[in-house]
N, C-alpha and C. Protein backbone atom coordinates (compact mmCIF):
# COMPACT_ATOMS: atom_id res chain seq x y z
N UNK A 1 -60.95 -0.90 -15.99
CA UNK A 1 -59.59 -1.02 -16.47
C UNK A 1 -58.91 -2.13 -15.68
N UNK A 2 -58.42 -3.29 -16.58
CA UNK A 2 -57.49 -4.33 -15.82
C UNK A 2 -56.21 -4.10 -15.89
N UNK A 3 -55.73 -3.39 -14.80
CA UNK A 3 -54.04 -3.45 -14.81
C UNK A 3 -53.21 -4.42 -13.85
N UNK A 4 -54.18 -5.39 -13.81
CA UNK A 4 -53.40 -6.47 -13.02
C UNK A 4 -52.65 -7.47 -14.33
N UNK A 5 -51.40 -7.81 -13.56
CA UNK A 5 -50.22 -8.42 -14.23
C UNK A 5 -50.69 -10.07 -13.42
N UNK A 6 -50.27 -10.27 -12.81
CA UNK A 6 -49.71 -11.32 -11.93
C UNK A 6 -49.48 -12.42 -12.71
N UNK A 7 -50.48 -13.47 -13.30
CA UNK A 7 -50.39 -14.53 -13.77
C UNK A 7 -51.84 -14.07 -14.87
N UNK A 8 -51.90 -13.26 -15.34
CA UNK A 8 -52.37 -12.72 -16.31
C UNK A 8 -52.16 -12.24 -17.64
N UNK A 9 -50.58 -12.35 -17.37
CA UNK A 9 -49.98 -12.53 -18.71
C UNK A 9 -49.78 -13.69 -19.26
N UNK A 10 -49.70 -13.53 -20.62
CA UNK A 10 -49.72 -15.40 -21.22
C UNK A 10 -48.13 -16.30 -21.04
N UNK A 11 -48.31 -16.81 -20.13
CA UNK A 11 -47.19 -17.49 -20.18
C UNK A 11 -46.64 -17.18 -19.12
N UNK A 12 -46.98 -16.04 -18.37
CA UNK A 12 -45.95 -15.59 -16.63
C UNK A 12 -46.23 -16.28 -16.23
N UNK A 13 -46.63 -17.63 -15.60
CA UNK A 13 -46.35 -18.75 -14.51
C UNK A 13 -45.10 -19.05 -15.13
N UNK A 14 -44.75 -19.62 -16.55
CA UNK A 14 -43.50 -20.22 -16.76
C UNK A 14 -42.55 -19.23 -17.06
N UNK A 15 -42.66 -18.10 -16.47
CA UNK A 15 -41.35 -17.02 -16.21
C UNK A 15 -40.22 -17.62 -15.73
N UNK A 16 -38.69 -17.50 -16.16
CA UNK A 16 -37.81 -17.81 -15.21
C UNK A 16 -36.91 -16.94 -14.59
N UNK A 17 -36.76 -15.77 -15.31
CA UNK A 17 -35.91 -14.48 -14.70
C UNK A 17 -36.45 -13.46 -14.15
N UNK A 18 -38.18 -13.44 -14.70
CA UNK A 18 -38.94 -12.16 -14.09
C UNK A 18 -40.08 -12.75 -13.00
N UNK A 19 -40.45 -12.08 -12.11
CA UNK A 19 -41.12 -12.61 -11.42
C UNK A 19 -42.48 -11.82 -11.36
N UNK A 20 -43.23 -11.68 -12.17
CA UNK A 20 -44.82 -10.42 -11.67
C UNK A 20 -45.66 -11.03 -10.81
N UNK A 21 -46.06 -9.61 -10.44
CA UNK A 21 -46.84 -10.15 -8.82
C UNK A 21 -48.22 -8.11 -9.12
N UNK A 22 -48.81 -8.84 -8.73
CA UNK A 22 -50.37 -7.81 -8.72
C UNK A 22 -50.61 -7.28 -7.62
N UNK A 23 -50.19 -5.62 -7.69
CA UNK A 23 -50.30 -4.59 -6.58
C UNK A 23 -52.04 -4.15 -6.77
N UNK A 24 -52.27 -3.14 -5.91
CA UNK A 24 -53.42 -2.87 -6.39
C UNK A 24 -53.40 -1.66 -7.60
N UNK A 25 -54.07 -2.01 -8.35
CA UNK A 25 -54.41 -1.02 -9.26
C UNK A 25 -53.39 -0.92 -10.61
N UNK A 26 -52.46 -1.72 -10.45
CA UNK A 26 -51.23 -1.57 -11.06
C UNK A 26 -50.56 -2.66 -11.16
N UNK A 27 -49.13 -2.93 -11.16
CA UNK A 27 -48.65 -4.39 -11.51
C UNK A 27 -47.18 -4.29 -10.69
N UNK A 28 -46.23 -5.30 -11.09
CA UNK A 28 -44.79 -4.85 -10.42
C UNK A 28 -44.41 -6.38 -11.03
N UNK A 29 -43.03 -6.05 -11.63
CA UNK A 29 -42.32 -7.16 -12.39
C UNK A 29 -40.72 -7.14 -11.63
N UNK A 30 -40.65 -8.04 -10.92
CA UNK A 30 -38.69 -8.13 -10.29
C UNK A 30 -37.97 -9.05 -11.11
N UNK A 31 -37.03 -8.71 -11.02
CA UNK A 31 -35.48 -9.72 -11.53
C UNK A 31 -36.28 -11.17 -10.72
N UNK A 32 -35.91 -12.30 -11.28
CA UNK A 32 -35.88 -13.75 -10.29
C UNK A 32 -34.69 -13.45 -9.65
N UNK A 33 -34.63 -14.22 -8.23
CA UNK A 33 -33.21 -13.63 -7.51
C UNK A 33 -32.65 -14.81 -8.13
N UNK A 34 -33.37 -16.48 -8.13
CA UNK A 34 -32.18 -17.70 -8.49
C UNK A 34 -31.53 -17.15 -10.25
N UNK A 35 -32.02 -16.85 -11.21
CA UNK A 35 -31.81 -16.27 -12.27
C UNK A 35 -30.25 -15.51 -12.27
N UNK A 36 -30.58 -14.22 -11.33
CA UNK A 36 -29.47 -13.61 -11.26
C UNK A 36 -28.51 -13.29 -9.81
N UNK A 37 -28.22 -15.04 -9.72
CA UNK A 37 -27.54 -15.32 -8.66
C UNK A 37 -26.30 -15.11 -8.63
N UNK A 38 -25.19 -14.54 -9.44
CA UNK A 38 -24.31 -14.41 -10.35
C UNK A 38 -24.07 -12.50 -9.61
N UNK A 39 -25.01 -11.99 -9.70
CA UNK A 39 -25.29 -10.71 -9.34
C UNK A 39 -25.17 -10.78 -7.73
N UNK A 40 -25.86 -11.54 -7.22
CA UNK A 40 -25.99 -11.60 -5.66
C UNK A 40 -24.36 -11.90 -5.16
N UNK A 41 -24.01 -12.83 -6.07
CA UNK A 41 -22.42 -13.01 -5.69
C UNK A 41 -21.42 -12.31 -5.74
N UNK A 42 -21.52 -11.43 -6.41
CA UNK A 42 -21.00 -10.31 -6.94
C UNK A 42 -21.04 -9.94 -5.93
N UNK A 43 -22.45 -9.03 -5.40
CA UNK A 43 -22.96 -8.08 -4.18
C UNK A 43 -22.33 -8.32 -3.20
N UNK A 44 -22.28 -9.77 -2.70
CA UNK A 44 -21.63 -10.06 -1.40
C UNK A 44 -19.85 -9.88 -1.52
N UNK A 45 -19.31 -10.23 -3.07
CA UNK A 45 -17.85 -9.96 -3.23
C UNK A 45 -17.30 -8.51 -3.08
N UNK A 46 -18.51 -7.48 -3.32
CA UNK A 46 -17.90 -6.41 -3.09
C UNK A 46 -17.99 -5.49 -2.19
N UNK A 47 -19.44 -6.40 -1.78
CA UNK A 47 -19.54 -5.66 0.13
C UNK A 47 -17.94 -5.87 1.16
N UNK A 48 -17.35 -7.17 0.40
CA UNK A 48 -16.59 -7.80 1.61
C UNK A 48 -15.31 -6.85 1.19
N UNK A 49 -15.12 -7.17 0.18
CA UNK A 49 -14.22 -6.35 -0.41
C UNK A 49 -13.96 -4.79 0.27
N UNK A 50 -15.18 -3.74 0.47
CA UNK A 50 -15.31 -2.77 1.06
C UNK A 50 -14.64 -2.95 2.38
N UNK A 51 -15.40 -3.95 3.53
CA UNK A 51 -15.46 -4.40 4.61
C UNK A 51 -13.72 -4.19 5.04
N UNK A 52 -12.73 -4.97 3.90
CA UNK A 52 -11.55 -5.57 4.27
C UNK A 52 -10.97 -4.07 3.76
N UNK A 53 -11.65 -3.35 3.01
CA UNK A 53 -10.46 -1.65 2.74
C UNK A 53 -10.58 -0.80 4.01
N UNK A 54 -11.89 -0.70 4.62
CA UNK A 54 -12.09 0.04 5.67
C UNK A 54 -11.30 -0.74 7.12
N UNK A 55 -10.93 -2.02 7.08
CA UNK A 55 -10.11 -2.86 7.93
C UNK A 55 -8.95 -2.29 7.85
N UNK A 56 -8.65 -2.42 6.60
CA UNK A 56 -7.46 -1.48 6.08
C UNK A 56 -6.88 -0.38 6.88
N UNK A 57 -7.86 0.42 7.02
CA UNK A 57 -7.49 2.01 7.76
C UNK A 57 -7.25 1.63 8.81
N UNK A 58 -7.43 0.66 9.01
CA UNK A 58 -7.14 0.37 10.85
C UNK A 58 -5.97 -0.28 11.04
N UNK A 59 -5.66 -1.26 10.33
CA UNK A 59 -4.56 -2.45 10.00
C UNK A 59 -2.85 -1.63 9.97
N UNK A 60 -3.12 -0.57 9.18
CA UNK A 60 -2.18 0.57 8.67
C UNK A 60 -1.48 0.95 10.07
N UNK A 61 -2.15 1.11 11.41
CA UNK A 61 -1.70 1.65 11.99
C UNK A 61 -1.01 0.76 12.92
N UNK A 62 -0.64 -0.10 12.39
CA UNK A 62 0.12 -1.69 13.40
C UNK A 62 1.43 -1.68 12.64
N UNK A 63 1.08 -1.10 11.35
CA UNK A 63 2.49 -1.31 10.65
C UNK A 63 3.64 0.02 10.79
N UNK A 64 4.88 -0.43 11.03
CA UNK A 64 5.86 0.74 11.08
C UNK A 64 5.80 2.02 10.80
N UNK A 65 6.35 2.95 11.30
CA UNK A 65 6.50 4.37 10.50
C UNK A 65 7.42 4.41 9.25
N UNK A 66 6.38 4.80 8.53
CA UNK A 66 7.66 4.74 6.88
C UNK A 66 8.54 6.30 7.07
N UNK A 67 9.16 6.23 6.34
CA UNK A 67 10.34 6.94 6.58
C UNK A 67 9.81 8.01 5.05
N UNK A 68 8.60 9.11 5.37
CA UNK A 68 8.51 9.56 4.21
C UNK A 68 8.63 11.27 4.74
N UNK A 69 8.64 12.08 3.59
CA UNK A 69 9.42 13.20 3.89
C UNK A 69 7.79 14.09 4.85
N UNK A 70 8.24 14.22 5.88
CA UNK A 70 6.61 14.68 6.63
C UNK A 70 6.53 13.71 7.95
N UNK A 71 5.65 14.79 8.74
CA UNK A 71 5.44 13.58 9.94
C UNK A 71 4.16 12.25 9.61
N UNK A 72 5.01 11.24 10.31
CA UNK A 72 4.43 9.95 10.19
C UNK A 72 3.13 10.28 10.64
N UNK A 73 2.86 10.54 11.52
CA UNK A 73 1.31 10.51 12.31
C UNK A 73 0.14 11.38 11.40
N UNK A 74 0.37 12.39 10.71
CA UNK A 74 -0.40 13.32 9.21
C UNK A 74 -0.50 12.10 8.48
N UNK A 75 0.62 11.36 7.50
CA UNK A 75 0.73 10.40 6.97
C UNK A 75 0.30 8.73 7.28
N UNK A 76 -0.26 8.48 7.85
CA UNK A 76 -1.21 7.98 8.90
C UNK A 76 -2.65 7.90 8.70
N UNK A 77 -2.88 9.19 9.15
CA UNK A 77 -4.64 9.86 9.42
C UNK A 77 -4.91 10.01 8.11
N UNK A 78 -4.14 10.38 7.11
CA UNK A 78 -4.35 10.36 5.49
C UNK A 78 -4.72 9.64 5.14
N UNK A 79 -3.63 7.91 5.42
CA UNK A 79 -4.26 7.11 5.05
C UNK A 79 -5.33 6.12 5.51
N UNK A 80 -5.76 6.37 6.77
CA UNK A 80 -6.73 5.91 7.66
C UNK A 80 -7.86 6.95 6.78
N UNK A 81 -7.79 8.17 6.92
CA UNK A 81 -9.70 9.04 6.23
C UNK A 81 -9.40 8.03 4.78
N UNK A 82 -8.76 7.94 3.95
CA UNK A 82 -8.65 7.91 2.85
C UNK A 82 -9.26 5.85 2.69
N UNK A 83 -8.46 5.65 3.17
CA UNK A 83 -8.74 4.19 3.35
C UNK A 83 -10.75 3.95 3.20
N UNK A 84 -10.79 4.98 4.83
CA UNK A 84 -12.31 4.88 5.66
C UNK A 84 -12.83 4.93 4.14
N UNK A 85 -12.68 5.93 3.96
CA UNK A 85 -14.08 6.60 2.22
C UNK A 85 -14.04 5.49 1.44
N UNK A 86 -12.95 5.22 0.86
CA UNK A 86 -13.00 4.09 -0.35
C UNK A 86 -14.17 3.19 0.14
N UNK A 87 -13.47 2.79 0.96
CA UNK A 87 -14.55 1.42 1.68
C UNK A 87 -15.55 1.56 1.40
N UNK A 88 -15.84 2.52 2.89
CA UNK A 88 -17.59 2.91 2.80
C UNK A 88 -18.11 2.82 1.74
N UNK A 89 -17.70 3.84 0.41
CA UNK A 89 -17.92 3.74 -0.50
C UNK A 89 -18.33 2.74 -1.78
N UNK A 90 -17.19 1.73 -1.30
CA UNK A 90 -17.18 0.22 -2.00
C UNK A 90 -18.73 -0.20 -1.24
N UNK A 91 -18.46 -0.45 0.00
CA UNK A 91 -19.53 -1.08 0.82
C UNK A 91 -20.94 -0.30 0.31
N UNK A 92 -21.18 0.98 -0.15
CA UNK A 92 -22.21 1.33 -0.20
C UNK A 92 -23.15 0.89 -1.01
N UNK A 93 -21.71 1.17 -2.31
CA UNK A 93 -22.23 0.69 -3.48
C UNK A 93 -22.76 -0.87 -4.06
N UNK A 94 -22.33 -1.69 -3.06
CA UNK A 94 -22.56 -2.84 -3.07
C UNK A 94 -24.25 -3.12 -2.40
N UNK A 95 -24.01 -2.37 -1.51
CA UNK A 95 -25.77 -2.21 -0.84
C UNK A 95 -26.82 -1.86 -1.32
N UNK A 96 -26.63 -0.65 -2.26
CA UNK A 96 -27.48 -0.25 -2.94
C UNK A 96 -28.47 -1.32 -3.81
N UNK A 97 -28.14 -2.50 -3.75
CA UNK A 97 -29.23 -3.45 -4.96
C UNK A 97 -28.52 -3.46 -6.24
N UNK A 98 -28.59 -4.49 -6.78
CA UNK A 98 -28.49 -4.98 -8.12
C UNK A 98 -29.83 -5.87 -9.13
N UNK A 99 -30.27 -5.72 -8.23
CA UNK A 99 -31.34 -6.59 -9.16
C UNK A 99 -32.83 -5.44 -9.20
N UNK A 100 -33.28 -5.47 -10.46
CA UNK A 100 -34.34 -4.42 -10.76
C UNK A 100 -35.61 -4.62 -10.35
N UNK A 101 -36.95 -3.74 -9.87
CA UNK A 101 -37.91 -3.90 -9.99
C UNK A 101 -38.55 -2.82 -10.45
N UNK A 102 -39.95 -2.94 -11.44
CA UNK A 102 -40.09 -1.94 -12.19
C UNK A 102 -41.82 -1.71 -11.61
N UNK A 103 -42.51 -1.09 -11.33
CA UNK A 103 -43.91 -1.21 -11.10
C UNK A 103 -44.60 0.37 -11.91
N UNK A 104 -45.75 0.00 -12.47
CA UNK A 104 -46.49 0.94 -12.74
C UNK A 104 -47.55 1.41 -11.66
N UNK A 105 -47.50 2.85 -11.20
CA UNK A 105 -48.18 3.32 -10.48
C UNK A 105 -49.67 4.37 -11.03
N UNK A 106 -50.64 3.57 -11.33
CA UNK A 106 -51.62 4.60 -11.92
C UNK A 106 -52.21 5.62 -11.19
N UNK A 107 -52.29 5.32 -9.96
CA UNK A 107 -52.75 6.87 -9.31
C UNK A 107 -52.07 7.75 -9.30
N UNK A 108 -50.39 7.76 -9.58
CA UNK A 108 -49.91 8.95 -9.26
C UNK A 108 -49.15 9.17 -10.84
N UNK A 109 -49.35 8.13 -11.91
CA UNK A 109 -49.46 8.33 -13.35
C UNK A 109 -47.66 8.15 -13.27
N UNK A 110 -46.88 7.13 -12.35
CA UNK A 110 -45.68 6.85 -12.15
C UNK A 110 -45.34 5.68 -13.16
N UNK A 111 -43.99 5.58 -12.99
CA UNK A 111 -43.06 4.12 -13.41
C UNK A 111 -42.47 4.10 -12.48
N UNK A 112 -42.55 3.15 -11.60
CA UNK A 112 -41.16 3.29 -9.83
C UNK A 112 -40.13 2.34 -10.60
N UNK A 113 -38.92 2.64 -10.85
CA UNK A 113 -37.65 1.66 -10.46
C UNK A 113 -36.82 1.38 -9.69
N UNK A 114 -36.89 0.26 -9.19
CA UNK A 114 -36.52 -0.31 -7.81
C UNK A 114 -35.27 -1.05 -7.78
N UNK A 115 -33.97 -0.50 -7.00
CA UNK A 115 -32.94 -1.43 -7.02
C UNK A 115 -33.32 -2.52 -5.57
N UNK A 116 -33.02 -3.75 -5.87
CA UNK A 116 -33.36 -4.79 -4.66
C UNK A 116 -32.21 -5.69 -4.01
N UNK A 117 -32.11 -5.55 -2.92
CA UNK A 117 -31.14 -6.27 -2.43
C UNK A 117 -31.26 -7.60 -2.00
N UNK A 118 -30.23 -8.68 -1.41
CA UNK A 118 -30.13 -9.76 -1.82
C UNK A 118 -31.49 -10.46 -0.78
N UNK A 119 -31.47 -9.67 -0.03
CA UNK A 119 -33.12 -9.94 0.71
C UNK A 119 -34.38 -9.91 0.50
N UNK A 120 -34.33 -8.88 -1.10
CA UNK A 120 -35.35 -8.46 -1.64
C UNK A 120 -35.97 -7.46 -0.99
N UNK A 121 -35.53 -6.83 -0.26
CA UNK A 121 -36.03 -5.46 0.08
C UNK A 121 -35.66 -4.36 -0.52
N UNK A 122 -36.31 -3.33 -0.56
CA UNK A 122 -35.80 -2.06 -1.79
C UNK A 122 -34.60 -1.10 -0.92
N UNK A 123 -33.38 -1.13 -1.70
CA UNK A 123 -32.98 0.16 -1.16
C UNK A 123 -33.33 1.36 -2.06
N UNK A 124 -33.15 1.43 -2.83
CA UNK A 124 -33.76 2.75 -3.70
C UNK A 124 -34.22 2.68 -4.82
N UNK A 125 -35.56 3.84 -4.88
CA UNK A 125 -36.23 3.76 -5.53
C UNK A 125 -36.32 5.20 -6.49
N UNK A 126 -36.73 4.78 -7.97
CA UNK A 126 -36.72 5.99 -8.66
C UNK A 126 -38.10 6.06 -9.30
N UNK A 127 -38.89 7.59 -8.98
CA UNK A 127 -40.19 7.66 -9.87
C UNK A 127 -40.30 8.16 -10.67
N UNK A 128 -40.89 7.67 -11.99
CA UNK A 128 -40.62 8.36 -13.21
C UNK A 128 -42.01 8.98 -13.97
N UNK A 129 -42.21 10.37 -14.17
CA UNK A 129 -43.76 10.46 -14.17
C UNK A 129 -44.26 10.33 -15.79
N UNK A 130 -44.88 9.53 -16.18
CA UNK A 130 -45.32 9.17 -17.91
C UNK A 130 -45.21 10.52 -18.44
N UNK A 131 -45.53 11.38 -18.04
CA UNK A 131 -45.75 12.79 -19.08
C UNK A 131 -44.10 12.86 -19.55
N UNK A 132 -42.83 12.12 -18.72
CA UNK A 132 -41.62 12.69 -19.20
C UNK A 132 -40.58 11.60 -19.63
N UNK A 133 -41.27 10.74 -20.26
CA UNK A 133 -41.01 9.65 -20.34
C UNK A 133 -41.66 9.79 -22.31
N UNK A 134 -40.41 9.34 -23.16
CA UNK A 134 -40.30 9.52 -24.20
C UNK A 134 -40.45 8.19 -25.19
N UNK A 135 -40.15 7.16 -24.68
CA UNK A 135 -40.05 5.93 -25.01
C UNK A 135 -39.85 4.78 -24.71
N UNK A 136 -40.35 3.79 -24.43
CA UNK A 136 -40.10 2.65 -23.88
C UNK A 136 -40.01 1.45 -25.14
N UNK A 137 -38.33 0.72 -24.58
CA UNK A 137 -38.20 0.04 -25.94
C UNK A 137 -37.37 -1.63 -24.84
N UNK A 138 -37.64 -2.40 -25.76
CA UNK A 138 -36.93 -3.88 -25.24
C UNK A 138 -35.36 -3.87 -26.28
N UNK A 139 -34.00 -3.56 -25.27
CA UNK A 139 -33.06 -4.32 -26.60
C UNK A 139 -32.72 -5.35 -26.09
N UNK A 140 -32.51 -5.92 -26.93
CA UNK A 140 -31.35 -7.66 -27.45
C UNK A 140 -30.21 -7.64 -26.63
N UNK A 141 -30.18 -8.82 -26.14
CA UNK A 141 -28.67 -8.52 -25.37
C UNK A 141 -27.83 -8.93 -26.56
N UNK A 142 -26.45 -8.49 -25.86
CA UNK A 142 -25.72 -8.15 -26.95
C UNK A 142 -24.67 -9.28 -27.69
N UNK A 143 -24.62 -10.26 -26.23
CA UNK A 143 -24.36 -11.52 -26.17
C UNK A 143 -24.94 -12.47 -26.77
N UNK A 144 -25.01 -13.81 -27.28
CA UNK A 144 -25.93 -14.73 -27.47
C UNK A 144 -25.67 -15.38 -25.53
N UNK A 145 -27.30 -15.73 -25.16
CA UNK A 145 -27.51 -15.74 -23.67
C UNK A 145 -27.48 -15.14 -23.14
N UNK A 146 -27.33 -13.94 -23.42
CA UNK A 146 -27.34 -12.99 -22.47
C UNK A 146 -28.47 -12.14 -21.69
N UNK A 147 -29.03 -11.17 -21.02
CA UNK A 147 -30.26 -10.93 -20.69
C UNK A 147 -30.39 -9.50 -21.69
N UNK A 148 -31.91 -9.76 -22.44
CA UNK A 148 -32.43 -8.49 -23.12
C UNK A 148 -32.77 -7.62 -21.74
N UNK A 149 -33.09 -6.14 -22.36
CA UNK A 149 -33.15 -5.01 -21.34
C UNK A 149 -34.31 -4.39 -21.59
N UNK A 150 -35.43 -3.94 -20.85
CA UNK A 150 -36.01 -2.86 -21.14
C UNK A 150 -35.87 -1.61 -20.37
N UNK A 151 -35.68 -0.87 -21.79
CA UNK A 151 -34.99 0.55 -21.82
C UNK A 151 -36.34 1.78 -21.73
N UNK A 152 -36.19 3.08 -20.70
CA UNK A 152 -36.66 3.91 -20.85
C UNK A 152 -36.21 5.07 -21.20
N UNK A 153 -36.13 5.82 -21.68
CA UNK A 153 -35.73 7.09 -22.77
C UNK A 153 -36.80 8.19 -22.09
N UNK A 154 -35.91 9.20 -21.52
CA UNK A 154 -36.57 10.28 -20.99
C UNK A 154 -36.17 11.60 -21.69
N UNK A 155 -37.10 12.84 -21.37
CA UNK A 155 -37.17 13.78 -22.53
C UNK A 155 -36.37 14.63 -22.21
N UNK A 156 -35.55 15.28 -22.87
CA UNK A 156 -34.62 16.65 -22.42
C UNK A 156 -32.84 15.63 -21.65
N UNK A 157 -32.92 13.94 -21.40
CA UNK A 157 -32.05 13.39 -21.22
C UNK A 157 -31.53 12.49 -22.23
N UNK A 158 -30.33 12.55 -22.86
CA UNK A 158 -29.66 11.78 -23.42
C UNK A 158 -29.16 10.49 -22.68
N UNK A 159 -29.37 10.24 -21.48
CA UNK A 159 -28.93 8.86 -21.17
C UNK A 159 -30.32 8.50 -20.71
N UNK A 160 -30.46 7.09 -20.70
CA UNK A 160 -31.41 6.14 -20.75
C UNK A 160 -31.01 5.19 -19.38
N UNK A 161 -32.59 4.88 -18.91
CA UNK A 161 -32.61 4.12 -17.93
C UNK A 161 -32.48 2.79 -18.25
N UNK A 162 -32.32 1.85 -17.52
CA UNK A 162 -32.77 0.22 -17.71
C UNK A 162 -32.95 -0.56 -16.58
N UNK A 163 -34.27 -0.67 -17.06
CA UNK A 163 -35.78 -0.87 -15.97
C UNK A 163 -35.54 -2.23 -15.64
N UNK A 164 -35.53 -3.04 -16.86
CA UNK A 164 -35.08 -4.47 -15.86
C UNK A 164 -34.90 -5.64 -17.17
N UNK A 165 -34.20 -6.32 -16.72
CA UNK A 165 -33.26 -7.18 -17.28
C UNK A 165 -33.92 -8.53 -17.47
N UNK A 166 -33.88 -9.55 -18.42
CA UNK A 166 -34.60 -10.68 -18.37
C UNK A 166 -34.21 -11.69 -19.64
N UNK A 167 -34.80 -13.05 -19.94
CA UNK A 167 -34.70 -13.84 -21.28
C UNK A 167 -35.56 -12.43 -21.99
N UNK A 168 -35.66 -12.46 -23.50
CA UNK A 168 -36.23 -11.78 -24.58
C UNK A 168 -37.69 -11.95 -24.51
N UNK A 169 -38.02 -13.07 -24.29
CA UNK A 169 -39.39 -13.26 -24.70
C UNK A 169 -40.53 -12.72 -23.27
N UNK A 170 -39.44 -12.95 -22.04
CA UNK A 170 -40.53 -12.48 -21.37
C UNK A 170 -40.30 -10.87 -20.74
N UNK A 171 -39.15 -10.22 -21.35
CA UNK A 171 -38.95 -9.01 -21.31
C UNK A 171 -40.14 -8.23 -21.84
N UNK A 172 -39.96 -8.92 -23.57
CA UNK A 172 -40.94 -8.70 -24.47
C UNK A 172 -42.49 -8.50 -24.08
N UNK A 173 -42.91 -9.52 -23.41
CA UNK A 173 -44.48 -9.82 -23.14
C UNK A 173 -44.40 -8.68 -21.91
N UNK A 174 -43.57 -8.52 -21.09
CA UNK A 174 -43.86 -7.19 -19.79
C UNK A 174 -43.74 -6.15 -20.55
N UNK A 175 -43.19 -5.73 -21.38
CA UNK A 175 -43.01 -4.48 -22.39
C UNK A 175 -44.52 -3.99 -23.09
N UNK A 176 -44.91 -5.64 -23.67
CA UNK A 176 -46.50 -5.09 -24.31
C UNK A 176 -47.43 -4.55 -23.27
N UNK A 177 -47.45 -5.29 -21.85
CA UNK A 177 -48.78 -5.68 -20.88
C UNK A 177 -48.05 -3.85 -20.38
N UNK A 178 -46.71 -3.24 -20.02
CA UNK A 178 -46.88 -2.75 -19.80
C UNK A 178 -47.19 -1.07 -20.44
N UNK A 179 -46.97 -1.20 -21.95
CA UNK A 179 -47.61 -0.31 -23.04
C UNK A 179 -49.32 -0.17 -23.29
N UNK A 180 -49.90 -1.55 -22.83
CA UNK A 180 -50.91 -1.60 -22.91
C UNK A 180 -51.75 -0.59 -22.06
N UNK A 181 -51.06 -1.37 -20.48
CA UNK A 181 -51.77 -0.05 -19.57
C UNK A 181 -51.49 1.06 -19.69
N UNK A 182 -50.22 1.66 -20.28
CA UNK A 182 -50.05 2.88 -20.23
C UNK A 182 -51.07 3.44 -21.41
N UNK A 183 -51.26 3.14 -21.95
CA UNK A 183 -52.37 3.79 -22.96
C UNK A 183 -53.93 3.52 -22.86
N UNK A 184 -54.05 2.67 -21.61
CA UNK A 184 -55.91 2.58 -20.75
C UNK A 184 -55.20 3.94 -20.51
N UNK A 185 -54.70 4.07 -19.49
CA UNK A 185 -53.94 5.25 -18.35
C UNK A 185 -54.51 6.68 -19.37
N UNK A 186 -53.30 6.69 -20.53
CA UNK A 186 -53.72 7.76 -20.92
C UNK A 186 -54.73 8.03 -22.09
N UNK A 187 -56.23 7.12 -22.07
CA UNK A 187 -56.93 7.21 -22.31
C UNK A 187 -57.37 7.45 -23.93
């Protein structure tokens, strides 16, 4: 069974948004980071963004006592915890990755989806096991230019994943190579 991807698909050297690369036994397709540089900018706008709310909670306490019905110092610590969370929160969510990686795992009969950060290292990862996995489909973006999606559809869930983002045509060609193996897989 060949489940190597890498430059084995027709035409993945001249990929420009997806990047496949050949694990053992299996394959793994990422976002291009120059592609979706747009995303990375983002990432860093809303890490900072976080950065300057959680500054916030601190900043608050240089400025006057407002004159509100309650003691100032409660009114304060309110808005200092309250401040802290948003942030963090902002900041987290910004960490977490924006850009997708999708790999098929045949020994353990997986789909991993991988959010990647601007370093390309994974912060989190989701495994999805084929037996619960209902459909795998490519849509159209919705835009003209915009990036098509491939979509996974899981059983007993009405919302749908989306595995990873790309031009159409080479969404398309990772969609076949990766239907293909799934049906060596399940024999």
């Amino acid at each position: 069974m060949n489940a190597v991807v890498g430059q084995n698909v027709m035409g993945a050297a001249a990929w420009e948004t997806l990047t496949p690369s050949a694990v053992d036994d299996g394959f793994s397709v990422r976002e291009a980071h120059g592609h979706f540089r747009h995303t990375s900018r983002n990432e860093a706008v809303v890490r900072f963004a976080g950065i300057v709310i959680v500054l916030g909670a601190f900043v608050q306490w240089l400025a006057p006592n407002a004159s509100f019905a309650g003691d100032p110092m409660v009114t304060k610590v309110l808005l200092s915890v309250a401040f802290s969370t948003v942030g963090i929160a902002v900041y987290g969510f910004a960490m977490r990755g924006h850009r997708s990686e999708i790999a098929l795992d045949p020994a353990r009969q997986t789909i991993c989806i991988s959010h990647l950060s601007r370093q390309n290292t994974v912060r989190s990862t989701k495994r999805i096991p084929l037996k619960d996995i209902t459909s795998i489909y490519v849509r159209k973006a919705e835009t003209p230019g915009g990036p098509a999606k491939m979509r996974i559809k899981l059983r007993n869930k009405t919302a749908e994943i989306t595995a990873i983002r790309g031009q159409y045509e080479e969404v398309e060609m990772m969609h076949r190579q990766l239907c293909r193996n799934i049906r060596m897989l399940q024999g």
